[in-house]
Protein backbone atom coordinates (compact mmCIF):
# COMPACT_ATOMS: atom_id res chain seq x y z
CA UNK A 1 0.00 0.00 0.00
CA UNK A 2 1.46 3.44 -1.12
CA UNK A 3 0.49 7.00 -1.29
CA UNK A 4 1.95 8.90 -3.85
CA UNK A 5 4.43 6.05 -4.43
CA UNK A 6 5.44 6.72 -0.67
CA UNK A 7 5.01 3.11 1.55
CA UNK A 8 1.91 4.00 4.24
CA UNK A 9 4.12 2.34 7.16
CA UNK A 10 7.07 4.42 6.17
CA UNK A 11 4.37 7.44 6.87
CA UNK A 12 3.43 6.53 9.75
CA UNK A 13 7.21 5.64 10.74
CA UNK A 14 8.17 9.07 10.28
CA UNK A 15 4.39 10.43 12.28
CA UNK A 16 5.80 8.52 15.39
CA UNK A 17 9.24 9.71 15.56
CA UNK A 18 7.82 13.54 15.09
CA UNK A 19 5.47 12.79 17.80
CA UNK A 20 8.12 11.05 20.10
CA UNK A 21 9.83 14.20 19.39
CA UNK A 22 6.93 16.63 20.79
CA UNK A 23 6.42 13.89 23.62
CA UNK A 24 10.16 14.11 25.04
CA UNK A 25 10.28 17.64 24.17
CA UNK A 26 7.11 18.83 25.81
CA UNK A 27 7.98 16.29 28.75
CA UNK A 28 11.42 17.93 29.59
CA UNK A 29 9.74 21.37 29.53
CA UNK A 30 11.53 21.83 26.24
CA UNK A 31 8.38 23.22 25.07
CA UNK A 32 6.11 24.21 26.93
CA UNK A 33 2.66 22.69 26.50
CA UNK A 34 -0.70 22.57 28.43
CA UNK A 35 -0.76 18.77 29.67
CA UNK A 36 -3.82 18.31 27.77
CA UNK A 37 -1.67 18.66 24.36
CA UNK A 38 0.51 16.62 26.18
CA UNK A 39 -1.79 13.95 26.87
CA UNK A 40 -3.70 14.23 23.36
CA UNK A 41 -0.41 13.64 21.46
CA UNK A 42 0.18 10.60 23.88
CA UNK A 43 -2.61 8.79 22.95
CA UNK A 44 -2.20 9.69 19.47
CA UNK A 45 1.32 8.42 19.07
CA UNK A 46 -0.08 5.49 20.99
CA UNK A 47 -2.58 5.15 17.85
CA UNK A 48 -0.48 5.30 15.19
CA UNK A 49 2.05 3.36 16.92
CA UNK A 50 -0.07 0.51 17.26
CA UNK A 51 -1.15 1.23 13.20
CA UNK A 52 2.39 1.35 12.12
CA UNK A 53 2.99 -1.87 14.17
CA UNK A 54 0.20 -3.82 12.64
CA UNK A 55 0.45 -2.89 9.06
CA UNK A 56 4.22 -3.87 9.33
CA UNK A 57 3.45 -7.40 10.54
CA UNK A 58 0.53 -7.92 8.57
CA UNK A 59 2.92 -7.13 5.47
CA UNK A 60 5.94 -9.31 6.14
């Protein structure tokens, strides 16, 4: 499965390390965030995580 010729797992590879990103960044006080974005990009990079995970198996 691609998007423009782009792998949808590779997408999703790259969402997760931006959000991992925010996550450590925001949680060092790097950035400073209300903990409801906090929280909201948790369980969004939980999500796609879990997404990214499954397509990857399901593919191999």
């Amino acid at each position: 499965m691609a998007i423009g010729g782009i792998s949808i797992i590779l997408i999703l590879g790259i969402i997760n390390f931006l959000l991992l990103l925010f996550q450590f960044s925001s949680g060092l006080h790097l950035i400073k965030v209300p903990f409801g974005v906090h929280k909201k990009t948790g369980i969004s990079l939980f999500i796609i995580a879990t997404i990214h995970g499954l397509l990857a198996i399901l593919t191999s």
